[in-house]
N, C-alpha and C. Protein backbone atom coordinates (compact mmCIF):
# COMPACT_ATOMS: atom_id res chain seq x y z
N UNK A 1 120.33 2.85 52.76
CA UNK A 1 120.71 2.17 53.98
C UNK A 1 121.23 0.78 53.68
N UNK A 2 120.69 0.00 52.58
CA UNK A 2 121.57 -1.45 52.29
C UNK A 2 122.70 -1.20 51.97
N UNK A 3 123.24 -0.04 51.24
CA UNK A 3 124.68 -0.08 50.94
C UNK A 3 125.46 0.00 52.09
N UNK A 4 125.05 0.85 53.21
CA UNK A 4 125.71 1.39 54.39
C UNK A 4 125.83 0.14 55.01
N UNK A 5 124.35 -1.00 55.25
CA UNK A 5 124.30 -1.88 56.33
C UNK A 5 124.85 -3.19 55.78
N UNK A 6 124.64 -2.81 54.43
CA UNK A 6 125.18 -4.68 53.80
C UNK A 6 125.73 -4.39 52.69
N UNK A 7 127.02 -3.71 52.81
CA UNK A 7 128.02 -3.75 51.36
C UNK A 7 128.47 -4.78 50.56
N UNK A 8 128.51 -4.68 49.17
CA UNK A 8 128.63 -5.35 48.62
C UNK A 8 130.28 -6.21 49.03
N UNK A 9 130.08 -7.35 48.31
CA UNK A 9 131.26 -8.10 48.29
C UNK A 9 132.64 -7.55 48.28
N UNK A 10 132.86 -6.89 47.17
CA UNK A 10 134.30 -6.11 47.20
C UNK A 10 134.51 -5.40 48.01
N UNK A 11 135.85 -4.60 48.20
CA UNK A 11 135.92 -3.46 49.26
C UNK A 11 135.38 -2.21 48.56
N UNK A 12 135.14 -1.31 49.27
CA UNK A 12 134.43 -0.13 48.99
C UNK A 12 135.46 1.01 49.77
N UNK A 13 136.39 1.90 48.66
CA UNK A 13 137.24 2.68 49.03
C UNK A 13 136.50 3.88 49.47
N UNK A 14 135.66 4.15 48.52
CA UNK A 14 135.05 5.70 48.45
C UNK A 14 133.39 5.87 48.01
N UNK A 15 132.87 6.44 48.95
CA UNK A 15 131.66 6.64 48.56
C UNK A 15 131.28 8.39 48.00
N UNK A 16 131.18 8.23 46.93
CA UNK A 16 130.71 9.60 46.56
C UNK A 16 129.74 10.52 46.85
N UNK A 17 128.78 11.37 47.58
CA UNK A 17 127.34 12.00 46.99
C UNK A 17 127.95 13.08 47.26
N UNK A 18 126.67 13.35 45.89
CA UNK A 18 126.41 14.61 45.60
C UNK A 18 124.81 14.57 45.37
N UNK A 19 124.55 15.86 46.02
CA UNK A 19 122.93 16.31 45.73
C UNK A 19 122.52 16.89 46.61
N UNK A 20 121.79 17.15 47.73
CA UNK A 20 121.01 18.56 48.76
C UNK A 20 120.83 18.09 49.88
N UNK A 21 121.72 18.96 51.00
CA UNK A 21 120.98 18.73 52.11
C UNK A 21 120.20 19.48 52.78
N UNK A 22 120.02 19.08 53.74
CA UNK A 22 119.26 19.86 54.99
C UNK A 22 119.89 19.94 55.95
N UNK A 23 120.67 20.79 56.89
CA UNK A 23 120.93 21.56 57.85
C UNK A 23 120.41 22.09 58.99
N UNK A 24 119.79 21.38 60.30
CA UNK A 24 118.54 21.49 61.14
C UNK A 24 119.52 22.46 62.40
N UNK A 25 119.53 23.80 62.62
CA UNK A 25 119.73 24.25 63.45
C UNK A 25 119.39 24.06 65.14
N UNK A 26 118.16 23.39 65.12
CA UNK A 26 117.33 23.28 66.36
C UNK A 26 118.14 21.71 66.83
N UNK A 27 117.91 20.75 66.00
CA UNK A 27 118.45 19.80 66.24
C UNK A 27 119.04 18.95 65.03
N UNK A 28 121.04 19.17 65.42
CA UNK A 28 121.45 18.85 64.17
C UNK A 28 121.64 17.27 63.72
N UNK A 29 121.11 16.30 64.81
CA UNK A 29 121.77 14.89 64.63
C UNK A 29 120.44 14.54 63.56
N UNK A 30 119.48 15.65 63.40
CA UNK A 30 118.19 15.23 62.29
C UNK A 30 118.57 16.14 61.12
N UNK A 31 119.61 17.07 60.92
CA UNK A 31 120.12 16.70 59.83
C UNK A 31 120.55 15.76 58.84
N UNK A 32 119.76 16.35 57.29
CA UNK A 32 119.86 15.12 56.39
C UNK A 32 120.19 15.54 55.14
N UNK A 33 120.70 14.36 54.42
CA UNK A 33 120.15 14.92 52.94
C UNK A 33 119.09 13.69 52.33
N UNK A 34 118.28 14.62 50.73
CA UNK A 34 117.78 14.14 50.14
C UNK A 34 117.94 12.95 49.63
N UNK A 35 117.52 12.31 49.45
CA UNK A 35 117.19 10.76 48.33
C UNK A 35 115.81 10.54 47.77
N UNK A 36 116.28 10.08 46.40
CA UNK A 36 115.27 9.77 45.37
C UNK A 36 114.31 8.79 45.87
N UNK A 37 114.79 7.32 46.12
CA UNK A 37 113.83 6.69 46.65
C UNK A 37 113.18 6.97 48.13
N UNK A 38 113.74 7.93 48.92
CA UNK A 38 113.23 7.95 50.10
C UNK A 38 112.97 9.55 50.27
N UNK A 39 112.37 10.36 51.35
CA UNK A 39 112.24 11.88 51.45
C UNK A 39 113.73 11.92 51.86
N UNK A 40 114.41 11.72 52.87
CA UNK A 40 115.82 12.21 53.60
C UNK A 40 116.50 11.12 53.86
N UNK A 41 117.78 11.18 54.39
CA UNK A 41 118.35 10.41 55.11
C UNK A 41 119.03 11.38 56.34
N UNK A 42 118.57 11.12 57.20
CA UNK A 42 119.17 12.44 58.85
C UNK A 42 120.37 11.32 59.04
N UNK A 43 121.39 12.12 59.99
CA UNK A 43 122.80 11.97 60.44
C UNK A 43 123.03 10.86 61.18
N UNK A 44 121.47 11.28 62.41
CA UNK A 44 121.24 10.22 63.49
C UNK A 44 121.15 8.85 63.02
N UNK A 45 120.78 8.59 61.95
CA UNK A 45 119.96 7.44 60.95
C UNK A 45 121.32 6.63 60.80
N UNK A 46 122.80 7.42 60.26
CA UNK A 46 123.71 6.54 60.16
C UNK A 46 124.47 6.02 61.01
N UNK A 47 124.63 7.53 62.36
CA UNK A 47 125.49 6.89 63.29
C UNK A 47 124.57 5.85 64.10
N UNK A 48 124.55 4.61 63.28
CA UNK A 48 124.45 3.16 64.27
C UNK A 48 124.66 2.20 63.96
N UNK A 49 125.30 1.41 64.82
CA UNK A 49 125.86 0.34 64.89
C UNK A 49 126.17 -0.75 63.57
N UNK A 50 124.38 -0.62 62.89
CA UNK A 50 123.83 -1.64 62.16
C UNK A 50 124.67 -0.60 61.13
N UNK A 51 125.03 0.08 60.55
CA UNK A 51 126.30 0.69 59.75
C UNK A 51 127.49 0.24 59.69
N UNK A 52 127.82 -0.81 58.72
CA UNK A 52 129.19 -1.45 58.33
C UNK A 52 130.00 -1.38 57.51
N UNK A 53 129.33 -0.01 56.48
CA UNK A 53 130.53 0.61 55.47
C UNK A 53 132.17 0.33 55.80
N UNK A 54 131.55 1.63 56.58
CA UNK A 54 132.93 2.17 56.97
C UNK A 54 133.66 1.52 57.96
N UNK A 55 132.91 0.51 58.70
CA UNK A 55 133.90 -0.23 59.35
C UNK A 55 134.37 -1.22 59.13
N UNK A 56 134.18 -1.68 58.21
CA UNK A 56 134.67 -2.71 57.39
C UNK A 56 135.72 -2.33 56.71
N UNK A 57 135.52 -1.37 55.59
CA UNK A 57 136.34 -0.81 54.59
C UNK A 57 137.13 0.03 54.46
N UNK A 58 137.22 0.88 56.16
CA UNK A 58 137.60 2.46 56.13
C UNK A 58 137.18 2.92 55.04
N UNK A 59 135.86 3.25 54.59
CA UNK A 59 135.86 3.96 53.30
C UNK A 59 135.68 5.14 53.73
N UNK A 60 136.10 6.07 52.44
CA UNK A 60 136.24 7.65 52.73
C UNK A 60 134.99 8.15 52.07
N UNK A 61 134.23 9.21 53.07
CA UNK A 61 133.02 9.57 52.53
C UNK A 61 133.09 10.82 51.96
N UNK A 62 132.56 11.40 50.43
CA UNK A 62 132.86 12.57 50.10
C UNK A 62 131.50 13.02 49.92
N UNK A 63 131.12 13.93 50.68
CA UNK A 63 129.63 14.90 50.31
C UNK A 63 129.87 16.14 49.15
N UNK A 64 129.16 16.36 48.29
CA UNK A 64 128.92 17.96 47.58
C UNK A 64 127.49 17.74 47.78
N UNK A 65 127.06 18.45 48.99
CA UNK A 65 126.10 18.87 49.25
C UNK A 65 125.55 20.19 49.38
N UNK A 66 125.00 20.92 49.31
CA UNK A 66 124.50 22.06 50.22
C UNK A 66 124.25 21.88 51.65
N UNK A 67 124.94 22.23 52.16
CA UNK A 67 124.88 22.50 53.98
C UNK A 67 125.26 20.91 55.28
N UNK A 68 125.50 20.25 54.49
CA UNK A 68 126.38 19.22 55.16
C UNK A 68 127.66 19.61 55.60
N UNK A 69 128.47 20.26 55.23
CA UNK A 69 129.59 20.97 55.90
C UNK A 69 128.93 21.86 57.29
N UNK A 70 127.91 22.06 57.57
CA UNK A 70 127.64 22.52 58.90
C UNK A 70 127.41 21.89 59.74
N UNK A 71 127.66 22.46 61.10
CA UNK A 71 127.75 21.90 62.68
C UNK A 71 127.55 22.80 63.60
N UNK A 72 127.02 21.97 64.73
CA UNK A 72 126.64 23.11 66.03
C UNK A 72 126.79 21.63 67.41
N UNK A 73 126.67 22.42 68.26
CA UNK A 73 126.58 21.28 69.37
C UNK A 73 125.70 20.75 69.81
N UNK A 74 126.05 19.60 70.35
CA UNK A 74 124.61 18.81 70.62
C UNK A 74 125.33 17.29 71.49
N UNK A 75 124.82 17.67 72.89
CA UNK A 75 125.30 17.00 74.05
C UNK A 75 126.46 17.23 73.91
N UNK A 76 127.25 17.93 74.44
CA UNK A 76 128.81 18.49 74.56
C UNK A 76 129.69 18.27 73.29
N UNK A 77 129.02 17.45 72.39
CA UNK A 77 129.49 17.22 70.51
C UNK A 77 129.79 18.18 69.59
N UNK A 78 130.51 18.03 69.02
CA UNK A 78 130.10 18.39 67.70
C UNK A 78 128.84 18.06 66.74
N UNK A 79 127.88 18.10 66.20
CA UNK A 79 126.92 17.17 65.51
C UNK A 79 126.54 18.18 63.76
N UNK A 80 125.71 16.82 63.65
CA UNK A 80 125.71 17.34 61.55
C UNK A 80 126.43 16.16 60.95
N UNK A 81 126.10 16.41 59.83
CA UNK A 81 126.84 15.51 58.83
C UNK A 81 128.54 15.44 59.15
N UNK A 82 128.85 17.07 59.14
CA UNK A 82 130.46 17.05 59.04
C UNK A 82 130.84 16.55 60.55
């Protein structure tokens, strides 16, 4: 979450991950993936405000995850990672 909320100095074109997610059918905005220092990171967690990556930098986000490419609806949305 510091990289997301307080990027470093330079611009930040591209953020890479790779590693496992989770895919919550019941409710997808608590879709997440794994991290080492933490159990997850869910979807809901990034879309907010206090998130200045990408609006700062337009950076482009690339997942190789397991099951982050999935989606279902949620409040007339699309929701999930993708």
């Amino acid at each position: 979450m510091e990289l997301l909320e307080k990027p470093p100095g330079g611009t930040v074109a591209l953020l890479y991950f790779t590693g496992h997610g989770l895919f919550n059918d019941k409710a997808v905005a608590a879709s997440a993936i794994k991290l080492e220092n933490r159990e997850s990171l869910a979807a809901d967690e990034v879309a907010t405000e206090s998130v200045q990556l990408g609006e700062r930098d337009g950076t482009v986000v690339f997942f190789n995850a397991c099951e982050v490419g999935a989606t279902d609806g949620a409040l007339g949305e699309v929701g999930g990672w993708a």
